[in-house]
N, C-alpha and C. Protein backbone atom coordinates (compact mmCIF):
# COMPACT_ATOMS: atom_id res chain seq x y z
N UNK A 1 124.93 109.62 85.67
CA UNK A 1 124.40 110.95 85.54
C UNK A 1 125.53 111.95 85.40
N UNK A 2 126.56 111.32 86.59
CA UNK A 2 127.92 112.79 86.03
C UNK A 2 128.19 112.55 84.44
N UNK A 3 128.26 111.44 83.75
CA UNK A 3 128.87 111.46 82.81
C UNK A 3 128.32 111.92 81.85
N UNK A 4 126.86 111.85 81.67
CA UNK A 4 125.95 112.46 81.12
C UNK A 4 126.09 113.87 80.96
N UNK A 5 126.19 114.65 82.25
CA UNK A 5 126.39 116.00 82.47
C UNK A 5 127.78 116.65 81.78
N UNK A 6 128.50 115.35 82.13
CA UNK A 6 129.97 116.35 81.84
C UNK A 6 129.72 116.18 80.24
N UNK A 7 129.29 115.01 79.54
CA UNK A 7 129.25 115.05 77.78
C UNK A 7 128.50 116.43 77.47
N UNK A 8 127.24 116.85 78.30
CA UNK A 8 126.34 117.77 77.82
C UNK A 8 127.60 119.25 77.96
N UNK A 9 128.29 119.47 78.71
CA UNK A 9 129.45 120.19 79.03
C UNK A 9 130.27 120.46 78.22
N UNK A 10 130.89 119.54 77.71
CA UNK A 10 132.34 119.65 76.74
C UNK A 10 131.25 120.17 75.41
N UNK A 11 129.78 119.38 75.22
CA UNK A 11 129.91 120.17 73.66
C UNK A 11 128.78 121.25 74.15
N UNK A 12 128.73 121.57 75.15
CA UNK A 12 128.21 122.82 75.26
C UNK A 12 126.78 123.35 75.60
N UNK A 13 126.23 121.97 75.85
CA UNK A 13 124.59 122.27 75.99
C UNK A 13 124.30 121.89 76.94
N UNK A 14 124.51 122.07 78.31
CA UNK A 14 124.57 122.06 79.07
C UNK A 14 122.58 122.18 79.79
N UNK A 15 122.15 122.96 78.73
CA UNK A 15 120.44 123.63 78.69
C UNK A 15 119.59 121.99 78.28
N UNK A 16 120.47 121.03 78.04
CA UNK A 16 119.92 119.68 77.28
C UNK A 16 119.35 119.35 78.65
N UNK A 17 120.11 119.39 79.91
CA UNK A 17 119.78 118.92 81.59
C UNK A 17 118.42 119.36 81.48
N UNK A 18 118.09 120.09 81.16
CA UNK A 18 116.79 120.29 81.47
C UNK A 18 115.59 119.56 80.94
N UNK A 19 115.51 119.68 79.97
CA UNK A 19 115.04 118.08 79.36
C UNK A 19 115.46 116.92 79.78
N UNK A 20 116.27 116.26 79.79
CA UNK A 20 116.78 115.45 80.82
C UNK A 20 116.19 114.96 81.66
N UNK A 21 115.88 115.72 82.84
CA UNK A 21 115.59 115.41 84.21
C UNK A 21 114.08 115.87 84.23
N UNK A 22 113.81 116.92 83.15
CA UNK A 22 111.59 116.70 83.44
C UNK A 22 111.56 115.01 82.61
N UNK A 23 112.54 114.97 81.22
CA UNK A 23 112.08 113.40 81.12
C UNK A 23 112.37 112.59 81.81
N UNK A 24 113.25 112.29 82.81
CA UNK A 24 113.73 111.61 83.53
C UNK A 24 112.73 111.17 84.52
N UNK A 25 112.09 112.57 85.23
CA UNK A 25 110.89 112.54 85.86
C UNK A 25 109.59 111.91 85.62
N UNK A 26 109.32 111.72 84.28
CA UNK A 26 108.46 111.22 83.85
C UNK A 26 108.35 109.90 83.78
N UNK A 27 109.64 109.31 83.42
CA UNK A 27 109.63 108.23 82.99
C UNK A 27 109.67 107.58 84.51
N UNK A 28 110.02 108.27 85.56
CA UNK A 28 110.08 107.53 86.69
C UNK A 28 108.84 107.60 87.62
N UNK A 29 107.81 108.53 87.30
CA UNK A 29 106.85 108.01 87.91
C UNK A 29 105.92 107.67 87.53
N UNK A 30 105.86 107.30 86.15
CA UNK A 30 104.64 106.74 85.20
C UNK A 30 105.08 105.16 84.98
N UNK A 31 106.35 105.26 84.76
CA UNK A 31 106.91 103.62 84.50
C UNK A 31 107.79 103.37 85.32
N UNK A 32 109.01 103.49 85.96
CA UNK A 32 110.00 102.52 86.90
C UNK A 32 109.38 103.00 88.21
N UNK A 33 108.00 103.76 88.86
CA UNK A 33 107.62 103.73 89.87
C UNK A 33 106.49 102.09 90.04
N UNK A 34 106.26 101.88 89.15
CA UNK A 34 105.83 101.14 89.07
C UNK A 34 106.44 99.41 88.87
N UNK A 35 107.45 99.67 88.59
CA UNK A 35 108.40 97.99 88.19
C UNK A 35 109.04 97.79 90.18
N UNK A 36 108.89 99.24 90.77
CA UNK A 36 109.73 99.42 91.67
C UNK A 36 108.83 99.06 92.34
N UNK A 37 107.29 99.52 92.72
CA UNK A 37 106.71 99.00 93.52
C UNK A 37 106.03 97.38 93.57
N UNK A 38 106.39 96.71 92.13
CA UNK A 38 106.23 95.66 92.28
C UNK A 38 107.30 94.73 92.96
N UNK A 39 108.79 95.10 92.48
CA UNK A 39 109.73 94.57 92.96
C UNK A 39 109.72 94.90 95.13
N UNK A 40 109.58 95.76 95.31
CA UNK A 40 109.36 95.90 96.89
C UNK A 40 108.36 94.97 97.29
N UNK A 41 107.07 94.90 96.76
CA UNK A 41 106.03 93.82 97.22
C UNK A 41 106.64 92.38 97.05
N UNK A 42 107.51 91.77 96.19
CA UNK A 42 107.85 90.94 96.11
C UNK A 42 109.37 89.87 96.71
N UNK A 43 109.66 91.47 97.48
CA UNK A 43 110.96 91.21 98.01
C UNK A 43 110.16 90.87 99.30
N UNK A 44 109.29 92.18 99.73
CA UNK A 44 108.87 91.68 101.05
C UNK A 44 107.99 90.32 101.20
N UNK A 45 107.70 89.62 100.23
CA UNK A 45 107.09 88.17 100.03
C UNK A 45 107.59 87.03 100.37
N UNK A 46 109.25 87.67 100.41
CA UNK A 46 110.51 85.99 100.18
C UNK A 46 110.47 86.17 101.89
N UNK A 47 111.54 84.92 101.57
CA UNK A 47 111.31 84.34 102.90
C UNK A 47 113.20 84.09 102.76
N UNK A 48 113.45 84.54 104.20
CA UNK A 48 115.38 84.35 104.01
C UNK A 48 115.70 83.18 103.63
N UNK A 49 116.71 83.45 102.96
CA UNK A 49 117.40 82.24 102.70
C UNK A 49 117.28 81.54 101.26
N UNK A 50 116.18 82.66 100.48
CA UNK A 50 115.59 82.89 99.04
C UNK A 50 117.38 82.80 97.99
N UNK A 51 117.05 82.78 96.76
CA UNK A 51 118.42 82.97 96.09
C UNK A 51 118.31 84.47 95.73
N UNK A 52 119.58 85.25 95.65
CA UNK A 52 119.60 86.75 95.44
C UNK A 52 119.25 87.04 93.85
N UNK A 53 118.77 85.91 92.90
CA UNK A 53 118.77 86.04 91.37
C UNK A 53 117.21 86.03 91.53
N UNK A 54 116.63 85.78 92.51
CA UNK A 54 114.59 85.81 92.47
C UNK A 54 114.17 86.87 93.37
N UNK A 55 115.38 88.01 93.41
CA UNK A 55 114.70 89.20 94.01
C UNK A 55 114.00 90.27 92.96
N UNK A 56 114.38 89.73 91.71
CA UNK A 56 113.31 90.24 90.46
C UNK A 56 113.03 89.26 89.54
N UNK A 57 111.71 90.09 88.86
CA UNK A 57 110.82 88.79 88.46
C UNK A 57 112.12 88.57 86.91
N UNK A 58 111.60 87.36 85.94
CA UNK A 58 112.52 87.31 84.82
C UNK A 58 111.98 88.80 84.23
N UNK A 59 111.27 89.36 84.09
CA UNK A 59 110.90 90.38 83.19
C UNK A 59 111.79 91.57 83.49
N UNK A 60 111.93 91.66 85.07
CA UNK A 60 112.92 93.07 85.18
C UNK A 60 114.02 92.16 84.64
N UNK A 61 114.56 90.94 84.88
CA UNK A 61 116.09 91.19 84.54
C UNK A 61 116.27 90.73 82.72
N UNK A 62 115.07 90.76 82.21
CA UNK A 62 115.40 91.04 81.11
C UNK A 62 115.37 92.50 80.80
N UNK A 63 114.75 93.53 80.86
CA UNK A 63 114.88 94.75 81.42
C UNK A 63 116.34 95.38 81.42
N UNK A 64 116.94 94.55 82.45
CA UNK A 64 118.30 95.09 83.18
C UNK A 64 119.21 94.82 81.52
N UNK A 65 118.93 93.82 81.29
CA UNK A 65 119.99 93.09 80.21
C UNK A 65 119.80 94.11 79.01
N UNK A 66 118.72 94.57 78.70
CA UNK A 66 118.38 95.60 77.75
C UNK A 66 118.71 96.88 77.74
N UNK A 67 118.64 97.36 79.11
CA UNK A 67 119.51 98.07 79.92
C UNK A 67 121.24 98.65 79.59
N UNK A 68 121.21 97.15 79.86
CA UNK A 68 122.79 96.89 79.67
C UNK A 68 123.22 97.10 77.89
N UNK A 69 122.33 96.15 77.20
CA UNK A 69 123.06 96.77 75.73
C UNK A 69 122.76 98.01 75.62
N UNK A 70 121.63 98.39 75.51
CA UNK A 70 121.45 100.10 74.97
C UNK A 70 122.46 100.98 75.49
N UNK A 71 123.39 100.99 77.01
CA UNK A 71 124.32 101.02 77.86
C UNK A 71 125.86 101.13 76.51
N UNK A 72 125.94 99.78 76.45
CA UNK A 72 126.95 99.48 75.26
C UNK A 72 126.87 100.18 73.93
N UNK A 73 126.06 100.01 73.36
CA UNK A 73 125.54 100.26 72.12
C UNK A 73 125.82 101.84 71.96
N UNK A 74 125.17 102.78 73.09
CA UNK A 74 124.82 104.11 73.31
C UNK A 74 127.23 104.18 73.22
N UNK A 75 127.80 103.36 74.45
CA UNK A 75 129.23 103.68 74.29
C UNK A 75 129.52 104.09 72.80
N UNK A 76 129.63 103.04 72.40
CA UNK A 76 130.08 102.69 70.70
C UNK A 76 129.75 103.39 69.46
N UNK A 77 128.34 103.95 69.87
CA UNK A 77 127.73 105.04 68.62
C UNK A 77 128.51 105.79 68.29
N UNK A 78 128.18 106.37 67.03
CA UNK A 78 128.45 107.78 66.47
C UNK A 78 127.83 108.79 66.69
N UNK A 79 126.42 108.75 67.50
CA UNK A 79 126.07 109.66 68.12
C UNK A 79 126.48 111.05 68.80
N UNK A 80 126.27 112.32 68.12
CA UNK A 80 127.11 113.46 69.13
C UNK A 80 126.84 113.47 70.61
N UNK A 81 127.79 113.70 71.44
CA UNK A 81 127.65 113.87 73.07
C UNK A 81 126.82 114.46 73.30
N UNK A 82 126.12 115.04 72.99
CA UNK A 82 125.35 115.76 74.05
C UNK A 82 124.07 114.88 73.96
N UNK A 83 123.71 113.99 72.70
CA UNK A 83 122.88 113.25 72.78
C UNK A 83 122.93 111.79 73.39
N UNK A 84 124.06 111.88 73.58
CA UNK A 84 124.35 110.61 74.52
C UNK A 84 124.33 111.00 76.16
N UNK A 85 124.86 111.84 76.66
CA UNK A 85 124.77 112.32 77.92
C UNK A 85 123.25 112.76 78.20
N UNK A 86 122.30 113.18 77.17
CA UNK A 86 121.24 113.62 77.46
C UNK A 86 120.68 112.42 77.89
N UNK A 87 120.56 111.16 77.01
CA UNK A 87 120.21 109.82 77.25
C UNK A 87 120.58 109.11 78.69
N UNK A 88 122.03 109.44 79.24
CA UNK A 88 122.59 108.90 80.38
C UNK A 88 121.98 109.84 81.38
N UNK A 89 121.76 111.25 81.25
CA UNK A 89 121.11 111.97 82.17
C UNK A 89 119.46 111.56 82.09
N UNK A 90 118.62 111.14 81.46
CA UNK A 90 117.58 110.94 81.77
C UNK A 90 117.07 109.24 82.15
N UNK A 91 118.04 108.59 81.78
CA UNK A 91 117.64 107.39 82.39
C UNK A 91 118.38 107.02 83.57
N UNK A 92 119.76 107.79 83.75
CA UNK A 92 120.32 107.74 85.16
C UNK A 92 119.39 108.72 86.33
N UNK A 93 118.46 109.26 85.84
CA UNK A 93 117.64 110.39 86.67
C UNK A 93 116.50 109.94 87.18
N UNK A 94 116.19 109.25 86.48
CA UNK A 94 114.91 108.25 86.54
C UNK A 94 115.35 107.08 87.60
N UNK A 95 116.04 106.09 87.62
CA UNK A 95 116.46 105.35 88.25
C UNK A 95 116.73 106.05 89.64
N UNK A 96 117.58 107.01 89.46
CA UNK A 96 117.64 107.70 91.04
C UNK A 96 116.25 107.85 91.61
N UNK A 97 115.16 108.99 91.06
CA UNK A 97 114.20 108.91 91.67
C UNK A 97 113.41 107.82 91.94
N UNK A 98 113.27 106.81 91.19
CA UNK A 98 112.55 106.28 91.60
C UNK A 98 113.31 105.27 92.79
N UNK A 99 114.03 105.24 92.69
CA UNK A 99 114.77 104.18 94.26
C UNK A 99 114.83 104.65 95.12
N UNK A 100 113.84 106.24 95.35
CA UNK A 100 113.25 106.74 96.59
C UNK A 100 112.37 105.68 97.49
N UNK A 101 111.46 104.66 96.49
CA UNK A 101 110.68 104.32 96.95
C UNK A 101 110.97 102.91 97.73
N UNK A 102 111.98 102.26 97.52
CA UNK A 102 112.73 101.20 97.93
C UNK A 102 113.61 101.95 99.48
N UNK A 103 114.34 103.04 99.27
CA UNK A 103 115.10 103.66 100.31
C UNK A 103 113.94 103.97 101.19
N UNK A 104 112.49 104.17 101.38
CA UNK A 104 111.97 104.62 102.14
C UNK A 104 111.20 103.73 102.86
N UNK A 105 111.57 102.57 102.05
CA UNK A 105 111.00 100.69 102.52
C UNK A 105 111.91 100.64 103.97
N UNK A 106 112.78 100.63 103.40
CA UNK A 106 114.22 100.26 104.04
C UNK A 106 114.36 100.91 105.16
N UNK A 107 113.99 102.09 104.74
CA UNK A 107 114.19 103.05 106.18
C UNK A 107 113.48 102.81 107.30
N UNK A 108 111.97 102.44 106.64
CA UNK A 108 110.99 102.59 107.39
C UNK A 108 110.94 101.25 108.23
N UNK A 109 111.70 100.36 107.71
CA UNK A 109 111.78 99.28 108.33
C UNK A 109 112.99 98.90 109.51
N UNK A 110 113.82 99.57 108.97
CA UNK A 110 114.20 100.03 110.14
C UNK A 110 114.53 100.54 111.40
N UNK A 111 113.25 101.58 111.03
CA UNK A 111 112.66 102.30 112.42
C UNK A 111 111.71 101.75 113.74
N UNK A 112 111.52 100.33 112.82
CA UNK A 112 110.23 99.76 113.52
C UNK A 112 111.21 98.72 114.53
């Protein structure tokens, strides 16, 4: 997300954040609130001693891997910055919010 911000910075559109983070918002509670609350139901399912590669199903970590090129791909473009930082600001924005819902697993489980 900083890097996002600082690209929107150097070329000047700094006003792109704003779009950004309502899409960011969106995308995190219509779709990765949902990959998130499956992945929590399924973590709390295992049983210790599980392998750390079946704490998501194959579908998120194909996901992640897709993730990962668009990640690369987005580096390497010719794309102007601010459309690349807009991209890193709304899918790094999304991911934050929604791993509210995992941090509040965690917490809560800890309190007990």
């Amino acid at each position: 997300m900083v890097n996002g911000y600082l690209l929107l910075s150097l070329a000047g559109r700094e006003y792109f954040a704003v779009f950004a983070l309502l899409a960011g918002t969106m995308k995190s509670l219509f779709i990765l609130d949902k990959v998130a609350t499956r992945n929590i139901d399924r973590i709390e399912k295992m049983h210790d001693g599980a392998c750390i590669g079946s704490v998501y199903s194959i579908r998120t970590w194909l996901l992640v891997i897709c993730m990962i090129a668009l990640g690369r791909f987005l580096r390497r473009s010719v794309l102007p910055g601010e459309y690349i930082g807009t991209i890193y600001l709304l899918v790094g924005w999304g991911l934050f919010l929604s791993s509210r819902l995992m941090w509040r697993v965690w917490i809560q489980g800890r309190k007990e």
